[in-house]
N, C-alpha and C. Protein backbone atom coordinates (compact mmCIF):
# COMPACT_ATOMS: atom_id res chain seq x y z
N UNK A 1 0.84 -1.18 0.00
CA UNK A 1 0.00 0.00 0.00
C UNK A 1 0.89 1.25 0.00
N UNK A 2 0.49 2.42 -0.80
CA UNK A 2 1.25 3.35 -0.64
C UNK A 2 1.57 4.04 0.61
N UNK A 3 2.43 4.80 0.77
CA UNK A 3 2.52 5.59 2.18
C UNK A 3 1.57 6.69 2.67
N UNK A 4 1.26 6.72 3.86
CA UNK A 4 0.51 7.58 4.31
C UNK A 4 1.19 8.52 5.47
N UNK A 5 0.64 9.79 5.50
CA UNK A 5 1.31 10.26 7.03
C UNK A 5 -0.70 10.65 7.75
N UNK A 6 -0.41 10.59 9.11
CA UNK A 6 -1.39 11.02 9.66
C UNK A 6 -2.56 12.24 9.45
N UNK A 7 -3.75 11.47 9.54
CA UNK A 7 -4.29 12.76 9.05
C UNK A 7 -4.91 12.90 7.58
N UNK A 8 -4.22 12.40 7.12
CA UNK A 8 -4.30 12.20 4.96
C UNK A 8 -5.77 11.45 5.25
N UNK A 9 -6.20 12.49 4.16
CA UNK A 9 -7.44 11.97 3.55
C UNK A 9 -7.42 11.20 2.15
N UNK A 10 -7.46 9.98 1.90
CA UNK A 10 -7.54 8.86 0.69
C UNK A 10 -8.51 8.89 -0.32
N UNK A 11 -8.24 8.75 -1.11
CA UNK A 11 -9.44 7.96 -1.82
C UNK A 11 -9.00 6.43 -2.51
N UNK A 12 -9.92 5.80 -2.44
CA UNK A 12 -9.83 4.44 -3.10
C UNK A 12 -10.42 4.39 -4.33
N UNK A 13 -10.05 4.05 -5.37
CA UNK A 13 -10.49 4.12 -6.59
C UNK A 13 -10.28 2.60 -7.46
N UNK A 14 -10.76 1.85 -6.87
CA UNK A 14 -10.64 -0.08 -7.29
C UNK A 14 -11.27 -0.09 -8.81
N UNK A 15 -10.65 -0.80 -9.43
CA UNK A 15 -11.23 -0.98 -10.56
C UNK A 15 -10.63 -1.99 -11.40
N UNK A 16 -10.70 -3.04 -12.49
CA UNK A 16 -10.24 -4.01 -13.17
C UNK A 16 -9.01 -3.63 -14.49
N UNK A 17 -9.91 -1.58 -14.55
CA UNK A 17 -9.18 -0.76 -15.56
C UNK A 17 -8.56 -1.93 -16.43
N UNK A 18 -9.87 -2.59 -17.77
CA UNK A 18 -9.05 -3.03 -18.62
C UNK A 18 -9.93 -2.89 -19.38
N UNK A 19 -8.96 -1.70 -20.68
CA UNK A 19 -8.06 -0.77 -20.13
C UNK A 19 -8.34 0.32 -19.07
N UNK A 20 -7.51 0.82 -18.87
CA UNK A 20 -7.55 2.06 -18.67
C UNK A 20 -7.82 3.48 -19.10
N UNK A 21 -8.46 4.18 -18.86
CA UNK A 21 -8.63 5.02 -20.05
C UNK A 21 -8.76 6.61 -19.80
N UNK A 22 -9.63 7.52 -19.92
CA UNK A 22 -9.21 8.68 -19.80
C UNK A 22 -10.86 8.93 -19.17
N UNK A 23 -11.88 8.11 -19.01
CA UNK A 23 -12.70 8.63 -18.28
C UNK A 23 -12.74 8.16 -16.61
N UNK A 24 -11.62 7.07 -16.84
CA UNK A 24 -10.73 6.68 -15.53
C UNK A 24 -10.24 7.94 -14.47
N UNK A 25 -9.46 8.18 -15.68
CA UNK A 25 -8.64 9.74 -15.46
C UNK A 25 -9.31 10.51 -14.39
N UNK A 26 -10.75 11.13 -15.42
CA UNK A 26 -11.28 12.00 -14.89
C UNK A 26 -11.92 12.28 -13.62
N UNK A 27 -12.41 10.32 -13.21
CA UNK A 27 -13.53 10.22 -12.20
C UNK A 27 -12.10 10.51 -11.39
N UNK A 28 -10.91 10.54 -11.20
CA UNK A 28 -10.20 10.16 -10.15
C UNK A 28 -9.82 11.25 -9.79
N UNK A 29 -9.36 12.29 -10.93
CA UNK A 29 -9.13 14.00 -11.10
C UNK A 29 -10.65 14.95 -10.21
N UNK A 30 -11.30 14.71 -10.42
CA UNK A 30 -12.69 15.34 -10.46
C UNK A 30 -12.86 14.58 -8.51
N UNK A 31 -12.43 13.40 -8.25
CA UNK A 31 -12.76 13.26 -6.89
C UNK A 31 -11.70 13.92 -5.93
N UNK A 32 -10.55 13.91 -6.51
CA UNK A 32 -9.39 14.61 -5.87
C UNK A 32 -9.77 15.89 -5.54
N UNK A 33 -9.91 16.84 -6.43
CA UNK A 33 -10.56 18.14 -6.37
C UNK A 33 -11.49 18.05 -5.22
N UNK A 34 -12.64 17.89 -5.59
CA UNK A 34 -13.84 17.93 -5.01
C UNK A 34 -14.11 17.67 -4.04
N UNK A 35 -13.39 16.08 -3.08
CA UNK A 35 -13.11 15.57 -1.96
C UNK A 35 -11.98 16.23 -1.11
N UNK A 36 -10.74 17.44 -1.93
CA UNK A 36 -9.81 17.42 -1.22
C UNK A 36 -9.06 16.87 -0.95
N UNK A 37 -9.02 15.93 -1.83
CA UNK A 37 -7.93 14.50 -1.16
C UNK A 37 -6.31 14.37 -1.18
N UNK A 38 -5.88 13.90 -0.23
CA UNK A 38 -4.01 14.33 -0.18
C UNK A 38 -3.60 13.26 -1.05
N UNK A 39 -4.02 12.04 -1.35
CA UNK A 39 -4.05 11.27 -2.54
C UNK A 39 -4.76 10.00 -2.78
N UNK A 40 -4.81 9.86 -3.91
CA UNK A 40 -6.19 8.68 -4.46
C UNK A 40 -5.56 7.70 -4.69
N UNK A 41 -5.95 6.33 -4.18
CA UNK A 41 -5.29 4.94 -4.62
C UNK A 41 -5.69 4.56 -5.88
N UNK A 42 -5.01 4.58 -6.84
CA UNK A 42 -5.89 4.08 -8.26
C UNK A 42 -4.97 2.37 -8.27
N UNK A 43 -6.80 1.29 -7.56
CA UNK A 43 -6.21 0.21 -7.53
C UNK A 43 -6.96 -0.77 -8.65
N UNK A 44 -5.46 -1.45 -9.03
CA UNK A 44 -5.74 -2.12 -9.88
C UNK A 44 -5.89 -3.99 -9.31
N UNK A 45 -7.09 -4.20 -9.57
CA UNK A 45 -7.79 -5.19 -9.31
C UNK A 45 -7.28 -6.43 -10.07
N UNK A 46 -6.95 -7.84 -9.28
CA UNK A 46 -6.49 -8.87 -10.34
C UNK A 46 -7.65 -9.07 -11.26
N UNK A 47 -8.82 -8.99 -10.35
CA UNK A 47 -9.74 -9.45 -11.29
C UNK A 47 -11.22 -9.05 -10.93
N UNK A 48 -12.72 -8.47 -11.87
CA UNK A 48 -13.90 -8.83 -11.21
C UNK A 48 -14.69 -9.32 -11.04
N UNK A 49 -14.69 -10.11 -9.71
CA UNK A 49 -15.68 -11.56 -9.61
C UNK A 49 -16.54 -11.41 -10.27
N UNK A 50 -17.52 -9.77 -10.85
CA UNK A 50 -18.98 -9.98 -11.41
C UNK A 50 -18.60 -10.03 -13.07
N UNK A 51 -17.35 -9.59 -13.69
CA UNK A 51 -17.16 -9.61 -15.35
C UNK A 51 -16.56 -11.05 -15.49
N UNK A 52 -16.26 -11.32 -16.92
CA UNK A 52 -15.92 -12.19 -17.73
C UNK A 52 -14.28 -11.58 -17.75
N UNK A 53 -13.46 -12.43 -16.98
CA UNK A 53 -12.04 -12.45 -17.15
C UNK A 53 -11.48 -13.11 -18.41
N UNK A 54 -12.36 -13.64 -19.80
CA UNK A 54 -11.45 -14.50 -20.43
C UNK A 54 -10.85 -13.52 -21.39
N UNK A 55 -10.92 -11.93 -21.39
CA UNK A 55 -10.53 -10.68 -22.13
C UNK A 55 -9.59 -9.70 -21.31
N UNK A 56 -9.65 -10.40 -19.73
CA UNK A 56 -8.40 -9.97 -18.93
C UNK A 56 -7.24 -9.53 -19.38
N UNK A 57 -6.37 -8.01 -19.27
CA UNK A 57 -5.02 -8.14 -19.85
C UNK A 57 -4.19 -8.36 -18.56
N UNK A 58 -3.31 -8.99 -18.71
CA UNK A 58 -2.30 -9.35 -17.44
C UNK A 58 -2.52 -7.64 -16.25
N UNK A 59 -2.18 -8.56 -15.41
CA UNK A 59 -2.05 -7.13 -14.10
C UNK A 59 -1.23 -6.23 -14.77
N UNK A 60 0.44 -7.14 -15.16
CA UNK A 60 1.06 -6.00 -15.40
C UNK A 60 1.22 -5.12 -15.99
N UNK A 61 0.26 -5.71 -17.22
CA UNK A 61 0.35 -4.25 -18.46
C UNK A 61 -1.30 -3.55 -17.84
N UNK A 62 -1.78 -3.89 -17.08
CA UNK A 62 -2.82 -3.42 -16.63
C UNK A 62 -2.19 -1.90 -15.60
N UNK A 63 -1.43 -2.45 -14.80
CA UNK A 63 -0.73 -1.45 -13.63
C UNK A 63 -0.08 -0.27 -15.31
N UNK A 64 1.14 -1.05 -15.85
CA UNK A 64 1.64 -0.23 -16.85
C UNK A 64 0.45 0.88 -17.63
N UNK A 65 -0.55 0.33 -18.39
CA UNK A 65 -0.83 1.28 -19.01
C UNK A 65 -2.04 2.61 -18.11
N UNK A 66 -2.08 2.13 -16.64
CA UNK A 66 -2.64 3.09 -15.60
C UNK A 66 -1.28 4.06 -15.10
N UNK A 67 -0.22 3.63 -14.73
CA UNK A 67 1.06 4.63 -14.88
C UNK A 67 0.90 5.62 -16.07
N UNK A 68 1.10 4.92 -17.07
CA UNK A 68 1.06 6.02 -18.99
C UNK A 68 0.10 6.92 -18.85
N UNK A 69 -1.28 6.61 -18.19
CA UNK A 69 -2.01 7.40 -18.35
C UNK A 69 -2.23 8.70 -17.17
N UNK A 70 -1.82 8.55 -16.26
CA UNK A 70 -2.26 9.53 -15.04
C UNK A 70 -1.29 10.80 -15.05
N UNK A 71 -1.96 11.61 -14.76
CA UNK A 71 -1.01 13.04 -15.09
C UNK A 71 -1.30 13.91 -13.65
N UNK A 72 -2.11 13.54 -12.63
CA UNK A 72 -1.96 14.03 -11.43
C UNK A 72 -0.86 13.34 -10.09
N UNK A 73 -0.44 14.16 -9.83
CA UNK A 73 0.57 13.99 -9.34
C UNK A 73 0.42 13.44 -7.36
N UNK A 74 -1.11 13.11 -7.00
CA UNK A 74 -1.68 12.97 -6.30
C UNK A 74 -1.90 11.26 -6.21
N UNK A 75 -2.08 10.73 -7.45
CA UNK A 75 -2.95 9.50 -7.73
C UNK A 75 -1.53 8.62 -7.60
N UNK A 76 -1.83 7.71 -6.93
CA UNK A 76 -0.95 6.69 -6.60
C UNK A 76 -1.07 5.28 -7.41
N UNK A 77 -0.54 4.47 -8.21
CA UNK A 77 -1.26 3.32 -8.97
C UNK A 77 -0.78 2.28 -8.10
N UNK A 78 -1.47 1.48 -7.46
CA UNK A 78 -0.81 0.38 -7.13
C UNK A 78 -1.47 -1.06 -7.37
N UNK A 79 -1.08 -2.27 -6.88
CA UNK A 79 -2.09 -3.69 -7.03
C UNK A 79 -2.09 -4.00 -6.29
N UNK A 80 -2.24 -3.57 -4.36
CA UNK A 80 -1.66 -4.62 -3.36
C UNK A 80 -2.62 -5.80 -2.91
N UNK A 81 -3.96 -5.66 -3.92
CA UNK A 81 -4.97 -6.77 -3.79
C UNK A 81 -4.40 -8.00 -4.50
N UNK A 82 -3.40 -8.45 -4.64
CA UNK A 82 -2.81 -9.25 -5.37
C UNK A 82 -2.43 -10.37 -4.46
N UNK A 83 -2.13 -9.37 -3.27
CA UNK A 83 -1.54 -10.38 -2.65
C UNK A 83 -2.20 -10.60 -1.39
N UNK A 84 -3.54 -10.14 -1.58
CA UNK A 84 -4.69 -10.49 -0.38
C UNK A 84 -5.58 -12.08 -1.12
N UNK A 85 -5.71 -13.04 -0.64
CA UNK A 85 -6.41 -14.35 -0.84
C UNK A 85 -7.71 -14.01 -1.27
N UNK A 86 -8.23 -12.70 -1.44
CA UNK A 86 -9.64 -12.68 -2.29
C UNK A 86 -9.74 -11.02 -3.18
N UNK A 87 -10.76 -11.39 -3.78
CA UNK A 87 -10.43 -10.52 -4.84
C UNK A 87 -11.86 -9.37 -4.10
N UNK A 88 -12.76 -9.53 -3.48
CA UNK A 88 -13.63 -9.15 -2.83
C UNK A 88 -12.95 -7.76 -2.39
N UNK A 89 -13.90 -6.13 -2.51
CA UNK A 89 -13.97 -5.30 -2.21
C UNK A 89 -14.21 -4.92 -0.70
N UNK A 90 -15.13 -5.57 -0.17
CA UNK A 90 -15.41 -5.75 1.15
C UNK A 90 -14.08 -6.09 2.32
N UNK A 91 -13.62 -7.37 1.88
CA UNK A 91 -12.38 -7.83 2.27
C UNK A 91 -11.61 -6.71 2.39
N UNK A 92 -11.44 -6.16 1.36
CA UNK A 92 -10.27 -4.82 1.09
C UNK A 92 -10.23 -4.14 2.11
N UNK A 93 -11.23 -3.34 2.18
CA UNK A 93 -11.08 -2.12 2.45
C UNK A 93 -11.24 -2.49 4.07
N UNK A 94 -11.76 -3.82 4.67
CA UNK A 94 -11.42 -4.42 6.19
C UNK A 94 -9.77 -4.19 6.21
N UNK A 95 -9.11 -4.80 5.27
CA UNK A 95 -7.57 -5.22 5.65
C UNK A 95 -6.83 -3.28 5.48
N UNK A 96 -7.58 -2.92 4.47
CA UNK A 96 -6.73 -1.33 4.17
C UNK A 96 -6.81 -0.21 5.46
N UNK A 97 -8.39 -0.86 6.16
CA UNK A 97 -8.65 -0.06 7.60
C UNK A 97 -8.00 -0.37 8.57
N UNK A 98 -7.47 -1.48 8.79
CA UNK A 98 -7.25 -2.28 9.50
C UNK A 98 -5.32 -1.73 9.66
N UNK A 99 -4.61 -1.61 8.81
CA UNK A 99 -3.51 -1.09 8.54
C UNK A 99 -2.77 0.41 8.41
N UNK A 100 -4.00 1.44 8.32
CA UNK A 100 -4.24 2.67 8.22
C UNK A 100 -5.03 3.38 9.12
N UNK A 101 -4.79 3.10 10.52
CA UNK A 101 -5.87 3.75 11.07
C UNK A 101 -5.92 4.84 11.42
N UNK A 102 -5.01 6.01 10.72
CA UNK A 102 -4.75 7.32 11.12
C UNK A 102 -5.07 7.76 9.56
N UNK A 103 -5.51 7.38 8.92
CA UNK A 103 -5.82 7.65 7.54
C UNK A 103 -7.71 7.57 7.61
N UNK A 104 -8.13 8.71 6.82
CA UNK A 104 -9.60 9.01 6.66
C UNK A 104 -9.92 8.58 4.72
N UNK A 105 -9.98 7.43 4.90
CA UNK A 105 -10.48 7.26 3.77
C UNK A 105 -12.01 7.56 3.02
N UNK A 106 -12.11 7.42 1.52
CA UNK A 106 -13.21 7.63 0.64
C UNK A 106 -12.98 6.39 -0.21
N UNK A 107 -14.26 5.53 -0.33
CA UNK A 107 -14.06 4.99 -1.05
C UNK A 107 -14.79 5.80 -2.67
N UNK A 108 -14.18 5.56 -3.87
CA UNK A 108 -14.71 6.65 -4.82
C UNK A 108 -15.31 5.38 -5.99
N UNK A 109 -16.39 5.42 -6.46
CA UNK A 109 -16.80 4.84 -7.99
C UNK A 109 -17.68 5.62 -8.85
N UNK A 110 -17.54 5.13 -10.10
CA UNK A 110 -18.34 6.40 -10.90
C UNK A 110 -20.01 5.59 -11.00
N UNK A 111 -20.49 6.49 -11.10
CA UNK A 111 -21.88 6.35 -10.98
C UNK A 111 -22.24 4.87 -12.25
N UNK A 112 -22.02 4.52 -12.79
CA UNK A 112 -22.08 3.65 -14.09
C UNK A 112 -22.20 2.23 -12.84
N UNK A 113 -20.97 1.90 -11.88
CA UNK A 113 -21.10 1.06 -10.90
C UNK A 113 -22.54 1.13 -9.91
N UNK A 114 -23.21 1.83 -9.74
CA UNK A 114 -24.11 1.78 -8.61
C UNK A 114 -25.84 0.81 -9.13
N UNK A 115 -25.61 0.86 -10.38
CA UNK A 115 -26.42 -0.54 -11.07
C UNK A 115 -26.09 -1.80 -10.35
N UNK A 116 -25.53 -1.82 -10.55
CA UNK A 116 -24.81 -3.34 -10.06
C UNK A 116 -23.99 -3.76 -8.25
N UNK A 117 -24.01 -2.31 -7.87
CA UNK A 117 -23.75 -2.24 -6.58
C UNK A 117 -24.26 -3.46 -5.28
N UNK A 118 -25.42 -3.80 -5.88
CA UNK A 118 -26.12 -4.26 -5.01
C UNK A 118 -25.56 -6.00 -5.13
N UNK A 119 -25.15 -6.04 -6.02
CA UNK A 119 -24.35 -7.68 -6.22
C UNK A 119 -22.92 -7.80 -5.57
N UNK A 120 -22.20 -7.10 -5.29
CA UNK A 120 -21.07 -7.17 -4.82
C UNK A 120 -21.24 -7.69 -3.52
N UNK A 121 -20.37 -8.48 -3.08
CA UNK A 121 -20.60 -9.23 -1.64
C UNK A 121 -20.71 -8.21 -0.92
N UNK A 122 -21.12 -8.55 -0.10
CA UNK A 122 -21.31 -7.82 1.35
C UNK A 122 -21.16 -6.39 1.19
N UNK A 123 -22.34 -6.01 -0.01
CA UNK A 123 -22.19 -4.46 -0.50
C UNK A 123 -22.56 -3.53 0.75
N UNK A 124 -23.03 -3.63 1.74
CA UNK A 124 -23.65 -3.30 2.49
C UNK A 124 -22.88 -3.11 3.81
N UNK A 125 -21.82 -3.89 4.03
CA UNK A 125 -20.57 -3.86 4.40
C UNK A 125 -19.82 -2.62 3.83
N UNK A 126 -19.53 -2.67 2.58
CA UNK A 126 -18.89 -1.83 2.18
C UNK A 126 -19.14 -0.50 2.51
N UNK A 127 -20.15 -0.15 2.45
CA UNK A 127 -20.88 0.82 2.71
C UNK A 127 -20.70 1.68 4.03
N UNK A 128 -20.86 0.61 4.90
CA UNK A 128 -20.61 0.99 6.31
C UNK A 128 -19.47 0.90 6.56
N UNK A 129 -18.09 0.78 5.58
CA UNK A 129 -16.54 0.71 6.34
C UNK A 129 -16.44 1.94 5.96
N UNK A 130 -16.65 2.61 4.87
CA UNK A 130 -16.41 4.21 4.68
C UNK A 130 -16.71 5.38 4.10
N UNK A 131 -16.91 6.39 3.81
CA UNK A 131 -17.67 7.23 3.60
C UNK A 131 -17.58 7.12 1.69
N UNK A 132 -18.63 6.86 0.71
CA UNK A 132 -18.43 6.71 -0.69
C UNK A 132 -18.83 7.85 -1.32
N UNK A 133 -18.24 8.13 -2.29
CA UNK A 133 -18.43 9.60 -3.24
C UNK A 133 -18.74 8.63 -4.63
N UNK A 134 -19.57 9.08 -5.07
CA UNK A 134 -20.24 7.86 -6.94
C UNK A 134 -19.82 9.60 -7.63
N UNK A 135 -19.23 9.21 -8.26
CA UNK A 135 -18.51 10.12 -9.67
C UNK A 135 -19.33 10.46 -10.75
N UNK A 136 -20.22 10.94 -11.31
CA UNK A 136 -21.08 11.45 -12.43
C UNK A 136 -20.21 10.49 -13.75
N UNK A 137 -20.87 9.78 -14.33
CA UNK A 137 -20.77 9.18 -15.74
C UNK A 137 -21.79 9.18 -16.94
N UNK A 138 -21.34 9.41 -17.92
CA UNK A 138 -22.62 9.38 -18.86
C UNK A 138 -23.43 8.06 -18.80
N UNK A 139 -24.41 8.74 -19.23
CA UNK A 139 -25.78 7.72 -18.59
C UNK A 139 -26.21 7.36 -17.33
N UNK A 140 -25.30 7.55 -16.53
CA UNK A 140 -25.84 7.17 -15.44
C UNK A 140 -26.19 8.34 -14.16
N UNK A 141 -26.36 9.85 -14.72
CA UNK A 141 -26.27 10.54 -13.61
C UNK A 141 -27.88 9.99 -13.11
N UNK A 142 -29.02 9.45 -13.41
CA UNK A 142 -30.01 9.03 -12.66
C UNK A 142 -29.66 8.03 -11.76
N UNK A 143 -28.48 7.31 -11.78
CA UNK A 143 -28.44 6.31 -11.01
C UNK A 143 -28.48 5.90 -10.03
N UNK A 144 -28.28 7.23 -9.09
CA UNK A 144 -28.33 7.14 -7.82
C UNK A 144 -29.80 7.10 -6.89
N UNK A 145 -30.53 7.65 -8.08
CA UNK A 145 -32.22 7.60 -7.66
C UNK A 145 -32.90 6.47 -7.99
N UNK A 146 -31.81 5.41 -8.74
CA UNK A 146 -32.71 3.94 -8.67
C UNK A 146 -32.18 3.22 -8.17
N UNK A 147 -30.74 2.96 -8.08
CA UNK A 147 -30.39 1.78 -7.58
C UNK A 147 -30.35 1.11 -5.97
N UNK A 148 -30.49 0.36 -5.86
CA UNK A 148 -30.86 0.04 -4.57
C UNK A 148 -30.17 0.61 -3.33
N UNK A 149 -28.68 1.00 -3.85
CA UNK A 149 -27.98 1.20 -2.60
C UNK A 149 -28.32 2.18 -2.25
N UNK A 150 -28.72 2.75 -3.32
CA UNK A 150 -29.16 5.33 -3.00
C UNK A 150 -30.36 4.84 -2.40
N UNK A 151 -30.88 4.07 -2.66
CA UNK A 151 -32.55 3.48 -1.94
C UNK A 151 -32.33 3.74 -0.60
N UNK A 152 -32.08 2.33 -0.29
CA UNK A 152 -31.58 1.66 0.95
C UNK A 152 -30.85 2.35 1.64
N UNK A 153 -30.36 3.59 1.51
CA UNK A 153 -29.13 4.44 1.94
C UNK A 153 -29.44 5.55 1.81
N UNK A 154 -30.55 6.55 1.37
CA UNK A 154 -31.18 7.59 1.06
C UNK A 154 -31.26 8.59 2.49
N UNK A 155 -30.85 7.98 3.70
CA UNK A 155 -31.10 8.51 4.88
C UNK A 155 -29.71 8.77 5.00
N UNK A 156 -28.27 8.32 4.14
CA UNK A 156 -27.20 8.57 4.69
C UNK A 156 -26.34 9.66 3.77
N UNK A 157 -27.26 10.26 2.58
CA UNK A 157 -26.90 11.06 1.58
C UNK A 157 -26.23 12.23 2.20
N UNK A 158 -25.38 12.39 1.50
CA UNK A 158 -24.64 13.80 2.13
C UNK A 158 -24.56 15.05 0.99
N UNK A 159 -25.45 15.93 0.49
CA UNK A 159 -25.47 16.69 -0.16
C UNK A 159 -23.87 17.26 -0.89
N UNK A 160 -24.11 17.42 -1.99
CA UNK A 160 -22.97 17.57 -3.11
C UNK A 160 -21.94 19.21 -2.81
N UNK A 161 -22.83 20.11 -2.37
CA UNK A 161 -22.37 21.15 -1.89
C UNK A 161 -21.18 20.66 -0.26
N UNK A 162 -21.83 19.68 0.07
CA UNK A 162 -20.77 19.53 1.63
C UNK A 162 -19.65 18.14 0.73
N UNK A 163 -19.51 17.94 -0.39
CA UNK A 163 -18.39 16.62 -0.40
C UNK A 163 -17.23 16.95 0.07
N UNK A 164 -16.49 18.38 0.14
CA UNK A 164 -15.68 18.22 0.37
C UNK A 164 -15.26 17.99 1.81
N UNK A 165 -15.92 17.89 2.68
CA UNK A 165 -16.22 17.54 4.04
C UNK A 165 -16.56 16.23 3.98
N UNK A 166 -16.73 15.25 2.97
CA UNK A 166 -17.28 13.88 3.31
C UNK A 166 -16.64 13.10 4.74
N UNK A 167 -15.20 13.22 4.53
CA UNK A 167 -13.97 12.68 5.09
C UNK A 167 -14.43 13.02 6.75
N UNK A 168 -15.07 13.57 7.19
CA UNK A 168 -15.42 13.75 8.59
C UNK A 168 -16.55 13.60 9.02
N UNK A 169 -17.64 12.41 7.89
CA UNK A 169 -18.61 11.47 8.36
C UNK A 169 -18.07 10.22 8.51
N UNK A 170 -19.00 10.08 9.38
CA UNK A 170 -18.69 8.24 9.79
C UNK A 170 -19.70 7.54 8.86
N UNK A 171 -19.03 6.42 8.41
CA UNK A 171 -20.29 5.97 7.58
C UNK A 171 -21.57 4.79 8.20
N UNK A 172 -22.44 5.07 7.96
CA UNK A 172 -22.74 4.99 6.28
C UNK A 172 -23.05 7.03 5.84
N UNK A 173 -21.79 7.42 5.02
CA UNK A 173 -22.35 8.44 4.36
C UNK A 173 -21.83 8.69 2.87
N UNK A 174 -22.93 8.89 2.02
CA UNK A 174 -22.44 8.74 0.60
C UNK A 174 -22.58 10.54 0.29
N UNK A 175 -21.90 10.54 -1.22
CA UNK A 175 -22.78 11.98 -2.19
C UNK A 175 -22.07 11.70 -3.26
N UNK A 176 -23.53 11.90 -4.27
CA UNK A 176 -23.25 11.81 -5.80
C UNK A 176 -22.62 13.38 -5.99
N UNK A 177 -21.32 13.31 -6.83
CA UNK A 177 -20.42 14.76 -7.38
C UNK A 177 -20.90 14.56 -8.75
N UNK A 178 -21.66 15.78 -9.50
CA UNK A 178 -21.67 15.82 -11.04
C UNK A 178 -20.73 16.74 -11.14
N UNK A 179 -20.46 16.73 -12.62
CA UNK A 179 -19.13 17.61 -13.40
C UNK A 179 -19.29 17.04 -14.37
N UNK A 180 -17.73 17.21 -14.95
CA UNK A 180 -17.24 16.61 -16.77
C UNK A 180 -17.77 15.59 -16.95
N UNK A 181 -18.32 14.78 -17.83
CA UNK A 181 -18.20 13.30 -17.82
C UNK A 181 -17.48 13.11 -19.13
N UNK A 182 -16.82 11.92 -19.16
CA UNK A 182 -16.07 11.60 -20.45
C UNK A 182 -17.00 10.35 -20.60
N UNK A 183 -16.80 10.06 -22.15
CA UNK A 183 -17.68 9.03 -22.89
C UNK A 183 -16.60 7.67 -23.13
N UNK A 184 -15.63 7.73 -22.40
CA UNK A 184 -14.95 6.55 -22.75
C UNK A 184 -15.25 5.72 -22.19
N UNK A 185 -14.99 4.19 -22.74
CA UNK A 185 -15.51 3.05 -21.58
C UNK A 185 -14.54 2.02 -21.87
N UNK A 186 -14.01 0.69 -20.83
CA UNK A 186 -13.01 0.01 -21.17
C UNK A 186 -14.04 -1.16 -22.21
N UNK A 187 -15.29 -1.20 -21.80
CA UNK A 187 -16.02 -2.52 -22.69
C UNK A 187 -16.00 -1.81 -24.44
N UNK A 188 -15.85 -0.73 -25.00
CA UNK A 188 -16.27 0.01 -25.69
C UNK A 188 -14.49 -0.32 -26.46
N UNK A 189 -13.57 -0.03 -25.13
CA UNK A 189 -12.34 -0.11 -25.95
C UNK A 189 -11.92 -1.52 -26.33
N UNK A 190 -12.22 -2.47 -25.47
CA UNK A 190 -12.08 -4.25 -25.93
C UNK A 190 -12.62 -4.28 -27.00
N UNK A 191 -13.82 -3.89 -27.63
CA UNK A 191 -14.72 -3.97 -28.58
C UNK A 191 -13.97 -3.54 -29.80
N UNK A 192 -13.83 -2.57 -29.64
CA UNK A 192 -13.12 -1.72 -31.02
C UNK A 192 -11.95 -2.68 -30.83
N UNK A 193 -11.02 -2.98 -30.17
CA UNK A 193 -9.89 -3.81 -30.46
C UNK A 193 -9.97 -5.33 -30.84
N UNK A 194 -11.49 -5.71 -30.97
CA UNK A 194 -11.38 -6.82 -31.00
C UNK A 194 -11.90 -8.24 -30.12
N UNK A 195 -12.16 -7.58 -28.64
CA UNK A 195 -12.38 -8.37 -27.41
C UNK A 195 -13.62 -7.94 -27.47
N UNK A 196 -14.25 -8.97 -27.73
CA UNK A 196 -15.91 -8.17 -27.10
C UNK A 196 -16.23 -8.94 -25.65
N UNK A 197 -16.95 -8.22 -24.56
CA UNK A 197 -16.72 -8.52 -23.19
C UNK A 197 -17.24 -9.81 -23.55
């Protein structure tokens, strides 16, 4: 895990990033800002239990082409889920709390994830280890008004005007950030290259 000093506010930014791409970029740029954050973990995931791995590119050119791409000087790339025995989000962010306890983390995803939120193990868990910011993506800025977790969690919303204060709720506290959205997608880039998911 990267280094921390006391105090640092995180963000977690998990993702399979394959590829990587530039609306990656943005959700991670756009939470930095907005959250304040002293720096963002942009982690690269071996794998996600809910996609089709047989279009997987290795970790390492996975980590590599997330280095090529990041131009803030904040965002940290690392894989240290590699060497945790499950690939589970939940798990994570137990072992990342668990090791960091002078660190105020965010966990960050772009709104496109909160469809599917509700399948991730012990999403609900997740939820309650730390305070989540969902990133504005095309198509999905409604998302937060259907999917089950904004449902189910609608009492723990933290208005978009206070995100940059997220970091000093206890969770369960979320807030959807709109801004830029970029139209890139990694299923969109497999496709054009050839991999269809």
């Amino acid at each position: 895990m990267p280094h921390t000093e006391r105090g640092m506010v995180v963000g977690l930014f998990g993702g399979s990033f394959n590829p990587p791409h530039d609306g990656h970029a943005l959700v991670a740029e756009i939470a930095i800002k907005r959250l304040g954050l002293d720096q963002l973990w942009w982690i690269v995931t071996p794998g996600n239990p809910l996609k089709d791995r047989r279009h997987l590119l290795p970790l390492a050119e996975r980590i590599t082409l997330s280095e090529q791409l990041i131009r803030h000087p904040a965002i940290k790339v690392t894989a240290f889920e590699r060497n945790f025995a499950t690939s589970f989000t939940a798990n994570t962010l137990v072992r990342v709390k668990a090791r960091n306890p002078h660190v105020h983390f965010i966990w960050i995803m772009g709104a496109d994830s909160l469809k599917t939120f509700h399948q991730w193990q012990h999403w609900q868990d997740i939820v309650n280890t730390f305070p989540i910011a969902v990133i504005d993506r095309p198509g999905s800025t409604l998302s937060f008004l259907s999917s089950k977790m904004a449902r189910t969690f609608d009492f723990a919303r933290v208005d978009e005007d206070d995100s940059r204060a997220l970091w000093k709720r206890h969770a369960p506290a979320w807030t959807f950030i709109h801004g830029p959205r970029s139209g890139h997608s990694s299923t969109a880039i497999r496709a054009t290259n050839g991999a269809v998911k």
